[in-house]
C-alpha atoms as a PDB file:
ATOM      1  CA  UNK A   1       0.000   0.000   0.000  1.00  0.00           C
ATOM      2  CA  UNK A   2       1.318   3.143  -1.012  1.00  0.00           C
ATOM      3  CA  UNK A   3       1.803   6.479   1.428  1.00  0.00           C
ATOM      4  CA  UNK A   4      -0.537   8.913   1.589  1.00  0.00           C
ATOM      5  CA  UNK A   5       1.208  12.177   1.378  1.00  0.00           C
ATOM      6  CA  UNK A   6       0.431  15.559   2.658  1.00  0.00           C
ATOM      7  CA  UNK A   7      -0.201  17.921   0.499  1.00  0.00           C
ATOM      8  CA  UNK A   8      -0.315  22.043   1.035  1.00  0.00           C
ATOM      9  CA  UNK A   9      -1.449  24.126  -1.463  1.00  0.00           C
ATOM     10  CA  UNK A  10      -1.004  27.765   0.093  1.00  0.00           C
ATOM     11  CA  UNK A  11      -0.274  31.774  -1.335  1.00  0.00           C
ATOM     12  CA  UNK A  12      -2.413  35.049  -2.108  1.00  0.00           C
ATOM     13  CA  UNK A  13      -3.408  33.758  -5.640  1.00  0.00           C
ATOM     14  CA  UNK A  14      -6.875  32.234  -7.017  1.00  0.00           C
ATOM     15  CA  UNK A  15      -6.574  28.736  -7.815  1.00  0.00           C
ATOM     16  CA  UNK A  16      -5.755  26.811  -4.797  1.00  0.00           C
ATOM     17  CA  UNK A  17      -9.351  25.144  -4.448  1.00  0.00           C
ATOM     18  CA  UNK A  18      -9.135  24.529  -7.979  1.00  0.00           C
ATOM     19  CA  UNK A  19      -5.840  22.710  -7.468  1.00  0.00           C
ATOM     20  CA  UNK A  20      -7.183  20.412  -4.986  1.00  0.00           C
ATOM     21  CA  UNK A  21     -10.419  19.734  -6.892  1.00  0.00           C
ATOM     22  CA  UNK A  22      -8.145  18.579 -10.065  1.00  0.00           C
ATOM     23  CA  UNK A  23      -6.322  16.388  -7.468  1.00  0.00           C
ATOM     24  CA  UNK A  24      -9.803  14.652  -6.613  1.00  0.00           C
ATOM     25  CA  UNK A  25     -10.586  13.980 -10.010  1.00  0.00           C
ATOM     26  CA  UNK A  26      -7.164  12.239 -10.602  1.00  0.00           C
ATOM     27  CA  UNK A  27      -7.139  10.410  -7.441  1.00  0.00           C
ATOM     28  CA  UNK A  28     -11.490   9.454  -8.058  1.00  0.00           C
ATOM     29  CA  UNK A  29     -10.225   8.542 -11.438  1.00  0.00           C
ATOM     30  CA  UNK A  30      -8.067   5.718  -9.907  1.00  0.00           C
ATOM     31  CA  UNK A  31     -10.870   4.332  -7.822  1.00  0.00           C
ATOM     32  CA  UNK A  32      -9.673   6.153  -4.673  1.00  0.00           C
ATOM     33  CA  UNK A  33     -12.700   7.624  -2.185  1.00  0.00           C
ATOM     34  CA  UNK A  34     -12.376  11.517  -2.026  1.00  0.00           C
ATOM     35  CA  UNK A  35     -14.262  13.555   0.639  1.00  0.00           C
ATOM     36  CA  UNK A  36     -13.873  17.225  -0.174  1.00  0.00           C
ATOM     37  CA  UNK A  37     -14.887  19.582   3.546  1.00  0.00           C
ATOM     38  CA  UNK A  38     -14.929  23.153   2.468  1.00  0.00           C
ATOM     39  CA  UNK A  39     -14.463  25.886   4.868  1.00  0.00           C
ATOM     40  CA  UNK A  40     -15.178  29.752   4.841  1.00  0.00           C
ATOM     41  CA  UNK A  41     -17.192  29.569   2.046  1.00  0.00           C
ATOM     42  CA  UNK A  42     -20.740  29.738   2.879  1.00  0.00           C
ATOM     43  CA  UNK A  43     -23.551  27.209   2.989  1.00  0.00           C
ATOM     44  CA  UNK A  44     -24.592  27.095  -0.605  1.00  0.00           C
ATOM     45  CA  UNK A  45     -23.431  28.639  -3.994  1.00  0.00           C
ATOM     46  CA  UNK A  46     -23.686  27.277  -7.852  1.00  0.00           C
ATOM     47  CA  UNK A  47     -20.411  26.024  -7.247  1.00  0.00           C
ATOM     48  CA  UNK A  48     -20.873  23.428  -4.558  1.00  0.00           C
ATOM     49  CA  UNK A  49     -24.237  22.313  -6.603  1.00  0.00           C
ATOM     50  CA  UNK A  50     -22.158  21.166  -9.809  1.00  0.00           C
ATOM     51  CA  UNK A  51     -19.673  19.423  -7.299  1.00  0.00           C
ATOM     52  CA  UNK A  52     -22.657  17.511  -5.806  1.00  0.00           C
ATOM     53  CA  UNK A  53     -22.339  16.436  -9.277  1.00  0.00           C
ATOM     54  CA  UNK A  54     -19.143  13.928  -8.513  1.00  0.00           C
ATOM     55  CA  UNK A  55     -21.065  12.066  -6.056  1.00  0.00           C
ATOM     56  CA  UNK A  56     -20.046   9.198  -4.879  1.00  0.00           C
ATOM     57  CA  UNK A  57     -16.706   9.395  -6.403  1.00  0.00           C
ATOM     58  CA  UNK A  58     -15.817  12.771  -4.281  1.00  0.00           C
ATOM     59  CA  UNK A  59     -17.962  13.649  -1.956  1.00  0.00           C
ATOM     60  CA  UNK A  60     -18.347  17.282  -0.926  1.00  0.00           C
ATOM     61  CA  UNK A  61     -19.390  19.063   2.563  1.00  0.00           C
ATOM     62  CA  UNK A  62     -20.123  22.295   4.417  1.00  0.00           C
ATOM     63  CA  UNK A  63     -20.922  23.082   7.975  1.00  0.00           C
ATOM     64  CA  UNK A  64     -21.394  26.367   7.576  1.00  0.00           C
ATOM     65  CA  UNK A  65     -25.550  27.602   7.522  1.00  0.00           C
ATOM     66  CA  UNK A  66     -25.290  31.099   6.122  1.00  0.00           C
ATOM     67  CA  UNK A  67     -25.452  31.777   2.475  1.00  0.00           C
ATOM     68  CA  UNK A  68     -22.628  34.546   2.666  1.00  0.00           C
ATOM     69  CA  UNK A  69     -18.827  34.046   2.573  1.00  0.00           C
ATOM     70  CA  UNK A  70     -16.981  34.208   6.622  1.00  0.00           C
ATOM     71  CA  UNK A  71     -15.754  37.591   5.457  1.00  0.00           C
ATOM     72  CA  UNK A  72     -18.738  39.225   5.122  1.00  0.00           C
ATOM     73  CA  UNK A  73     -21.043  37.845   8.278  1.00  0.00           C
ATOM     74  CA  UNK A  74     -21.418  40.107  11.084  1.00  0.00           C
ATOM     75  CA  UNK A  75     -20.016  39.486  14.596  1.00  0.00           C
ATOM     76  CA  UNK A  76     -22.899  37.808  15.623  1.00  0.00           C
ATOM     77  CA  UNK A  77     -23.099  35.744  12.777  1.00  0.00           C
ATOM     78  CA  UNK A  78     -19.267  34.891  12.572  1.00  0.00           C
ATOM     79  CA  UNK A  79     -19.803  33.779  16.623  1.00  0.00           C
ATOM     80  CA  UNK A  80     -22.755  31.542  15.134  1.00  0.00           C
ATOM     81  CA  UNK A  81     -20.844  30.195  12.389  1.00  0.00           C
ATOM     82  CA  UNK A  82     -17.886  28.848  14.491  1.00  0.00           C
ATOM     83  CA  UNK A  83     -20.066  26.441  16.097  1.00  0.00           C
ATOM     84  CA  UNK A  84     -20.912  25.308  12.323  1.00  0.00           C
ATOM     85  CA  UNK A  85     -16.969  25.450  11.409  1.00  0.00           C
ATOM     86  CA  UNK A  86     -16.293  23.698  14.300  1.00  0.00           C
ATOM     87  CA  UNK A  87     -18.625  20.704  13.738  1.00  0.00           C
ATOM     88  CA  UNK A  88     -16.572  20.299   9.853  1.00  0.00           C
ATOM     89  CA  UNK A  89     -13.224  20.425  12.061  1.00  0.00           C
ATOM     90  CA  UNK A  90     -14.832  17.260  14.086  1.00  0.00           C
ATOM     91  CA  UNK A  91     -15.863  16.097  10.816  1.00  0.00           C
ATOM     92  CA  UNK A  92     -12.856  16.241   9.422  1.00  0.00           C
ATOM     93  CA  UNK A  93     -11.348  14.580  12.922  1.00  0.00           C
ATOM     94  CA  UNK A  94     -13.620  11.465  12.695  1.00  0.00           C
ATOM     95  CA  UNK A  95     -12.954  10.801   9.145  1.00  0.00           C
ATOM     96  CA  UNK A  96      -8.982  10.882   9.902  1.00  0.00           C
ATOM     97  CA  UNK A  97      -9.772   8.705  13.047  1.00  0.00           C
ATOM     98  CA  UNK A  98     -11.520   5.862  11.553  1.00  0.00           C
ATOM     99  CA  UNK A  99     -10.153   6.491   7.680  1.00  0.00           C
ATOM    100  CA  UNK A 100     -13.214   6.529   6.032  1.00  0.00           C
ATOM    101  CA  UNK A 101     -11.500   7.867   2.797  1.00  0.00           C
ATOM    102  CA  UNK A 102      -8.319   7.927   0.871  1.00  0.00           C
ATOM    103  CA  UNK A 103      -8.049  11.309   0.000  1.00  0.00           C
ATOM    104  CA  UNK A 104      -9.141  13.888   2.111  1.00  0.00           C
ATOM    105  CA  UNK A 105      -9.125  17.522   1.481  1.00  0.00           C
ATOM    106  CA  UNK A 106      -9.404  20.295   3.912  1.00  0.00           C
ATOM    107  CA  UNK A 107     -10.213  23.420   1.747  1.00  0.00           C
ATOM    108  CA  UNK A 108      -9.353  26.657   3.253  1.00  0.00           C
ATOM    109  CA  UNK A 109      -8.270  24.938   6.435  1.00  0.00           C
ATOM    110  CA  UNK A 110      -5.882  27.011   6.653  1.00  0.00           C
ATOM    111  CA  UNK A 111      -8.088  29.956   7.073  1.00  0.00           C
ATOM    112  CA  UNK A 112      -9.307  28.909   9.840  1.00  0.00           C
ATOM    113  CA  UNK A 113      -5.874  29.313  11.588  1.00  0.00           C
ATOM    114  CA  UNK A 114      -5.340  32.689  10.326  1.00  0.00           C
ATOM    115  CA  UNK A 115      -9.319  33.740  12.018  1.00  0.00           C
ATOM    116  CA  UNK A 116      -8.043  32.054  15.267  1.00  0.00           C
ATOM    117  CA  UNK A 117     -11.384  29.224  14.630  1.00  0.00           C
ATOM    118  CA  UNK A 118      -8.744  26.941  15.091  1.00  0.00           C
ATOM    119  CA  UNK A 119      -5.123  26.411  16.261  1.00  0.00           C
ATOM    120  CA  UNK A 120      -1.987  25.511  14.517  1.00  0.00           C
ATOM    121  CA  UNK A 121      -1.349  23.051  16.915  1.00  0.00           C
ATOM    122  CA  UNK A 122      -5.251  21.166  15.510  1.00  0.00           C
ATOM    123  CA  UNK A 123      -3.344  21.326  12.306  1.00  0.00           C
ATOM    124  CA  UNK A 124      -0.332  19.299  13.114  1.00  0.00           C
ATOM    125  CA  UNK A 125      -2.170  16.632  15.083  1.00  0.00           C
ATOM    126  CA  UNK A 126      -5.048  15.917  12.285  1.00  0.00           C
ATOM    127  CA  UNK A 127      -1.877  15.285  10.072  1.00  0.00           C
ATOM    128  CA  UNK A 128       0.453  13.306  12.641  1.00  0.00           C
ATOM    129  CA  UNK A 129      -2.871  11.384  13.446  1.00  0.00           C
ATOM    130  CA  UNK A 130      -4.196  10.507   9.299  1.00  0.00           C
ATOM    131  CA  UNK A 131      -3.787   7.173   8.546  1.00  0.00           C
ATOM    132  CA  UNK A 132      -0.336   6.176   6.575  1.00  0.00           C
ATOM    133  CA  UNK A 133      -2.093   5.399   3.216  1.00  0.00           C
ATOM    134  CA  UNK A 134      -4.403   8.108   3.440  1.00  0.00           C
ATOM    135  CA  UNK A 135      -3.947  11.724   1.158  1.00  0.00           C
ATOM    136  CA  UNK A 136      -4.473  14.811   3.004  1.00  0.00           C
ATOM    137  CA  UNK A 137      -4.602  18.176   1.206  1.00  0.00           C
ATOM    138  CA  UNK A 138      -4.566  21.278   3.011  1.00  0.00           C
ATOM    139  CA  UNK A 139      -5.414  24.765   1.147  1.00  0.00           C
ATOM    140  CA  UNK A 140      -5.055  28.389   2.567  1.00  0.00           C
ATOM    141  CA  UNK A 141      -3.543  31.579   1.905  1.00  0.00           C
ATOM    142  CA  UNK A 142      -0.990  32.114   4.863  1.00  0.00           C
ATOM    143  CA  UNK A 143       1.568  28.987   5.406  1.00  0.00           C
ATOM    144  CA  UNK A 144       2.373  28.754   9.031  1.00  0.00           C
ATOM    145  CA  UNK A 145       6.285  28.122   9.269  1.00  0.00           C
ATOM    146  CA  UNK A 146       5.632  25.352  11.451  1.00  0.00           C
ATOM    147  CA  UNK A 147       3.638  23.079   8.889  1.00  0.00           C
ATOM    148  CA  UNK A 148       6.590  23.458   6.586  1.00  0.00           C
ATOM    149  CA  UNK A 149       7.976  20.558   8.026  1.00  0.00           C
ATOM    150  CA  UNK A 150       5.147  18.478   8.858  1.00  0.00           C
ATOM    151  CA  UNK A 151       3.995  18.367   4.947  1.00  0.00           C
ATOM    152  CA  UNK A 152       5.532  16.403   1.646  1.00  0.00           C
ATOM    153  CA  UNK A 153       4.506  18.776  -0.963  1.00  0.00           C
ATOM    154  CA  UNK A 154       3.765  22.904  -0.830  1.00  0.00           C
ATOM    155  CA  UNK A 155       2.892  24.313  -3.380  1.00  0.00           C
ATOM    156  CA  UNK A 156       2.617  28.142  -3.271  1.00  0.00           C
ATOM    157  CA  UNK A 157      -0.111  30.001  -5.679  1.00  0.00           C
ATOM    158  CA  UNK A 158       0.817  33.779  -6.318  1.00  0.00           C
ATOM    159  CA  UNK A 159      -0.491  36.771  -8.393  1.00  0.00           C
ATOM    160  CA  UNK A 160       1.889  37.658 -11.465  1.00  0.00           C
ATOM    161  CA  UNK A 161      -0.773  39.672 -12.892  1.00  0.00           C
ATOM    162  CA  UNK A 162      -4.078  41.108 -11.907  1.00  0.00           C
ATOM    163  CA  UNK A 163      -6.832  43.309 -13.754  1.00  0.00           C
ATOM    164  CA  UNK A 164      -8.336  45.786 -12.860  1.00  0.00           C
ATOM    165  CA  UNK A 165     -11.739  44.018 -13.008  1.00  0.00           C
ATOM    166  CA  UNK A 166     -11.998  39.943 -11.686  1.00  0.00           C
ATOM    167  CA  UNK A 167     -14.464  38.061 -13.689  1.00  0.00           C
END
């Protein structure tokens, strides 16, 4: 059986989601079981109902209940929806625990370090404590130093170029 690496895909560009999702399609591709837990992005958009779309193959979740990005959520809201982000981070716990997949990505885990949700320290022991053959993919803008080490593969996303307008 071969070993599951960690995998960080990190920096200020667009793309890193994207990244990971090409990943699952690779790794569903080969038969493998791919649960997808998205963070910080809301409970429902067009996107996540064309990834429902890859079912059972990868399987895609949210915690989160309102329909707006983290960002924009008031204080009350943001103190609401870190019960929600916390239930994915348990989630994401049980699924390492027991393996239920072989490739599992965390998308805009990361984030959650950088909004104090969660603490670096969670990081490192959801990847010291993922099975050996399982894949674990990590995306986020902001690369604590301390992960460096405890990943295979980084792969930093930045802006060479950007418009005026975003489309």
């Amino acid at each position: 059986m071969e070993k599951g690496l960690v995998k960080i895909y990190c920096g200020e560009g667009k793309g890193k989601s994207t990244s990971s999702l090409g990943r699952a399609l690779v790794c569903a591709s080969e038969g493998k079981e791919v649960f997808m837990i998205q963070f910080l992005k809301g409970r429902h958009t067009g996107t996540l109902d064309f990834l429902k779309r890859l079912e059972p193959e990868v399987k895609v979740f949210r915690f989160e209940k309102m329909s707006k990005y983290y960002e924009n959520l008031s204080d009350d809201e943001k103190k609401e929806e870190n019960c929600n982000i916390r239930n994915g981070v348990n989630f994401a716990r049980k699924v390492i625990g027991i393996g239920e997949c072989d490739v599992l990505i965390l998308d805009e885990f990361l984030g959650l370090v950088d909004l104090g949700i969660i603490h670096v320290d969670d990081v490192i022991q959801l990847i010291r404590n993922k099975p050996e053959e399982m894949e674990l993919i990590l995306t986020g803008r902001n690369l604590p130093e301390v992960l460096v080490d405890e990943a295979d593969y980084i792969s930093q996303i930045g802006i060479v170029k950007k418009a005026d307008f975003e489309g």
